[in-house]
N, C-alpha and C. Protein backbone atom coordinates (compact mmCIF):
# COMPACT_ATOMS: atom_id res chain seq x y z
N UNK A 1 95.87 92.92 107.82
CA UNK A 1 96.18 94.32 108.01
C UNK A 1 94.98 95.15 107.61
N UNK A 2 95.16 96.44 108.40
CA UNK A 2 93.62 97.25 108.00
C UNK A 2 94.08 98.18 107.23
N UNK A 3 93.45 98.95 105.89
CA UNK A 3 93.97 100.10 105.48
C UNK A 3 92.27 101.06 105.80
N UNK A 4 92.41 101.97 105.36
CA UNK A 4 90.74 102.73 105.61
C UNK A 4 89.71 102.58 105.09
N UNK A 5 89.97 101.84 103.79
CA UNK A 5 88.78 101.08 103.03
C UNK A 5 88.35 99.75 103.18
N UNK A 6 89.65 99.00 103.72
CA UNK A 6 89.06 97.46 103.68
C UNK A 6 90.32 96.57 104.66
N UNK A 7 89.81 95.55 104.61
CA UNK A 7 90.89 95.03 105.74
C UNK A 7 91.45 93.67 104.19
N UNK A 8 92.51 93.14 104.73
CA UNK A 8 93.62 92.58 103.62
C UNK A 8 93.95 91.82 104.09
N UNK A 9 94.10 90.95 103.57
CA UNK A 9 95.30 89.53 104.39
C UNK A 9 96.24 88.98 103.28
N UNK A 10 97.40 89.41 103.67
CA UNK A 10 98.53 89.10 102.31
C UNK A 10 99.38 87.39 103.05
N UNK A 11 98.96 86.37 101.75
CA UNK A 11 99.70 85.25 102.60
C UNK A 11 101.24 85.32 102.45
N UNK A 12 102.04 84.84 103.02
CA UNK A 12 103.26 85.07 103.22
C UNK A 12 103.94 84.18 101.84
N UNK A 13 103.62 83.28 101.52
CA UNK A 13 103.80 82.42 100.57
C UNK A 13 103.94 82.44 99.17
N UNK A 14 102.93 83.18 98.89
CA UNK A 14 102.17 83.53 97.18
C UNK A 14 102.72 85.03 97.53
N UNK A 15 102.26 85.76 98.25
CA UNK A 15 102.10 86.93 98.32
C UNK A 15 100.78 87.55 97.69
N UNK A 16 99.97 86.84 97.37
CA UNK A 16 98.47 86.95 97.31
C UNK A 16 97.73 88.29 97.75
N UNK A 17 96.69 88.82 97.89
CA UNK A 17 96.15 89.87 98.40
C UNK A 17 94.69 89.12 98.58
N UNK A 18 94.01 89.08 99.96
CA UNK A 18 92.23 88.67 99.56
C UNK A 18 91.77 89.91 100.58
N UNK A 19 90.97 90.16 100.36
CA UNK A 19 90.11 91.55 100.65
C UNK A 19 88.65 91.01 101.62
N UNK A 20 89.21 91.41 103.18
CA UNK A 20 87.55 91.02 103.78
C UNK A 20 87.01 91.95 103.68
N UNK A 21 85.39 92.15 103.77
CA UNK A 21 84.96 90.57 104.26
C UNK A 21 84.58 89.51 103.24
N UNK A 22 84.54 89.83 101.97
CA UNK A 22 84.18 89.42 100.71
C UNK A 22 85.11 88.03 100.31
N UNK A 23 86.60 88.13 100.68
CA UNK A 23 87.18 87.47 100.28
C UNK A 23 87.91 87.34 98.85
N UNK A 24 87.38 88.65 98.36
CA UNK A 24 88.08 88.76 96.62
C UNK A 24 89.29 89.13 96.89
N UNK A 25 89.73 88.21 95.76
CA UNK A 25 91.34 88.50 95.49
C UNK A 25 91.41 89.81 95.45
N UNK A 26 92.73 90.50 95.22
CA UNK A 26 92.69 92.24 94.65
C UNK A 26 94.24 91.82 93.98
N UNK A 27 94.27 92.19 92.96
CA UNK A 27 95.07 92.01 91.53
C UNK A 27 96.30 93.45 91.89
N UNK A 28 97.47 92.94 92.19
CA UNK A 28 98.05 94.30 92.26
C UNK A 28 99.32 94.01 91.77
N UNK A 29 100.10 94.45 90.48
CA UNK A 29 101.24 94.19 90.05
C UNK A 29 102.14 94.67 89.91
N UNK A 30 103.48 94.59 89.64
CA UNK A 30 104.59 95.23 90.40
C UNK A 30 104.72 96.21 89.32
N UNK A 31 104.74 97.34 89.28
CA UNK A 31 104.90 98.19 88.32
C UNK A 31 106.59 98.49 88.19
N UNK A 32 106.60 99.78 87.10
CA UNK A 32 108.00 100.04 87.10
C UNK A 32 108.64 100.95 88.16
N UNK A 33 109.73 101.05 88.38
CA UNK A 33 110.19 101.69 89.51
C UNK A 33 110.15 103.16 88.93
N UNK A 34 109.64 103.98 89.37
CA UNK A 34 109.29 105.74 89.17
C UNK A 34 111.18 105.72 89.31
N UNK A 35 111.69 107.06 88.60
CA UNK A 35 112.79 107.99 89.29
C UNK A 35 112.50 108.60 90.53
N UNK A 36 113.62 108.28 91.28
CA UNK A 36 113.31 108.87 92.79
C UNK A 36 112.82 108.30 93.78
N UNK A 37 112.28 107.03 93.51
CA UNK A 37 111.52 106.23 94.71
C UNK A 37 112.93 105.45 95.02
N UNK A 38 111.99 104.88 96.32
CA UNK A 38 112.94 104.06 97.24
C UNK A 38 112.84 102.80 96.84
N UNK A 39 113.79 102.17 96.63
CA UNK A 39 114.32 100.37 96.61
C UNK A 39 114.47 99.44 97.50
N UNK A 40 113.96 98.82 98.07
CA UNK A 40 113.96 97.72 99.45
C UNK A 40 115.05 96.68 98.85
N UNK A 41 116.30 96.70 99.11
CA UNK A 41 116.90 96.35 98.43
C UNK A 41 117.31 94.90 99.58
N UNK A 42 116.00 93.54 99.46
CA UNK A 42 116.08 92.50 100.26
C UNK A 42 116.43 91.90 99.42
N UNK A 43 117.35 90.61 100.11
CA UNK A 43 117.51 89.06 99.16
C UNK A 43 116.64 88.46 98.43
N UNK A 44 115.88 87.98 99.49
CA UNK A 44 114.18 87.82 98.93
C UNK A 44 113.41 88.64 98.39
N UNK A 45 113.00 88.57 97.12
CA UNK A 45 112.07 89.30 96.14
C UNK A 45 110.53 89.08 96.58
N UNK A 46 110.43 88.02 97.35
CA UNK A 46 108.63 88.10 97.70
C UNK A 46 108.53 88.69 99.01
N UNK A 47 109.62 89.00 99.81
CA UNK A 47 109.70 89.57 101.21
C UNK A 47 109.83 91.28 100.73
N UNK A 48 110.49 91.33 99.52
CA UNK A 48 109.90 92.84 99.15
C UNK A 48 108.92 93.08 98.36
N UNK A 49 108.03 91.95 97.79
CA UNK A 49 106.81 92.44 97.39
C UNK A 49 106.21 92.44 98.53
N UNK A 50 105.82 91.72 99.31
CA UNK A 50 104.78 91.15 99.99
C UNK A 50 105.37 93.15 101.50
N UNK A 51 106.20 93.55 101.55
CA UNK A 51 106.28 94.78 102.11
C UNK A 51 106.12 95.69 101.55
N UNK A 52 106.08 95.71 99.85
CA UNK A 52 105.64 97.08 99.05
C UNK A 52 104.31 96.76 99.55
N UNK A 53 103.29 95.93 99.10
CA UNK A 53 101.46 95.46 99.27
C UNK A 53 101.31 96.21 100.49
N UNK A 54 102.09 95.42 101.49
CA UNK A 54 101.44 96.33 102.69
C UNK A 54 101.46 97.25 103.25
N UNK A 55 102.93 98.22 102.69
CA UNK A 55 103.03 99.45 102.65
C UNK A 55 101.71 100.38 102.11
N UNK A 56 101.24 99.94 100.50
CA UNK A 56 100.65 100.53 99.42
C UNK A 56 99.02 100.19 100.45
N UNK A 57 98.50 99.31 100.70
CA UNK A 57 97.27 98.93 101.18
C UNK A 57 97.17 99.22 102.98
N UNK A 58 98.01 99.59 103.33
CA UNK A 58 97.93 100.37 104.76
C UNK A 58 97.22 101.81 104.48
N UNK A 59 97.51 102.59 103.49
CA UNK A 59 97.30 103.57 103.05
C UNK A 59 96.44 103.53 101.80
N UNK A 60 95.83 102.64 101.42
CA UNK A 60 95.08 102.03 100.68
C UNK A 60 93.73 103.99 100.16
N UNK A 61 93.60 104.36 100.60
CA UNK A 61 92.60 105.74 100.57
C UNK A 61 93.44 106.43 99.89
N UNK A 62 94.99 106.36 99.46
CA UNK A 62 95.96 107.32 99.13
C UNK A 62 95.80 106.72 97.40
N UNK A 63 95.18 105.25 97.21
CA UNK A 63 95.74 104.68 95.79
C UNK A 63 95.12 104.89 94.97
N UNK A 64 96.16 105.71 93.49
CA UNK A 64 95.03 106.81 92.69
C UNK A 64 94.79 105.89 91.41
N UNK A 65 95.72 104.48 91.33
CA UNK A 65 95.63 103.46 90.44
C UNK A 65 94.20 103.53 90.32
N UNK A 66 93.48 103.38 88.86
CA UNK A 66 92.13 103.75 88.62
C UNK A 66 91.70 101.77 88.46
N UNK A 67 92.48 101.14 88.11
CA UNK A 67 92.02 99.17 88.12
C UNK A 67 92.17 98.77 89.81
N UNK A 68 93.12 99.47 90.86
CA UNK A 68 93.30 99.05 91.91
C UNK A 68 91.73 99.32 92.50
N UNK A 69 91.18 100.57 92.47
CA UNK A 69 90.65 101.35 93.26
C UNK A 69 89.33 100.81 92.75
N UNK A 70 89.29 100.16 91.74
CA UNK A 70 87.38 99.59 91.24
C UNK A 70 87.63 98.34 92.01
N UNK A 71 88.76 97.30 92.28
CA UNK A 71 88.57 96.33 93.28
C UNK A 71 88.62 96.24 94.61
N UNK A 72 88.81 97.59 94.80
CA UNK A 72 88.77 97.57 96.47
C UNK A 72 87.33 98.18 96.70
N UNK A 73 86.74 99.49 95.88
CA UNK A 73 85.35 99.48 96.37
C UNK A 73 84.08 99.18 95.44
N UNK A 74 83.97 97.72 95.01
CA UNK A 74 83.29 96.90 94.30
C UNK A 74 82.66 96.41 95.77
């Protein structure tokens, strides 16, 4: 998937994140749920991580996380 800074490939499996063209991992962990946000409320827990990632990294230029944002433009 492409976001505006970098292109991503999340494996379906791990739910992993690697960052082309470099190939670095990118470290992104499930934080706490804010008041007011939305809940993907799937069976599968890695079928809703692995759709938060690519929600959050589609829009990847929007992420104000200050540890996310030194591994995406490293």
């Amino acid at each position: 998937m492409r976001g505006e800074l970098r292109t991503y490939r999340i494996h379906l499996g791990s739910a992993n994140v690697v960052m082309e063209p470099d190939g670095a991992y990118l470290c992104v962990v499930q934080g706490r749920r804010a008041p007011g946000t939305l809940y993907l409320p799937f069976e599968d827990e890695r079928l809703s991580l692995i759709l938060s990632k690519a929600f959050l990294l589609a829009a990847d230029h929007k992420i104000a996380d200050a540890s996310i944002r030194r591994q995406i433009e490293r």
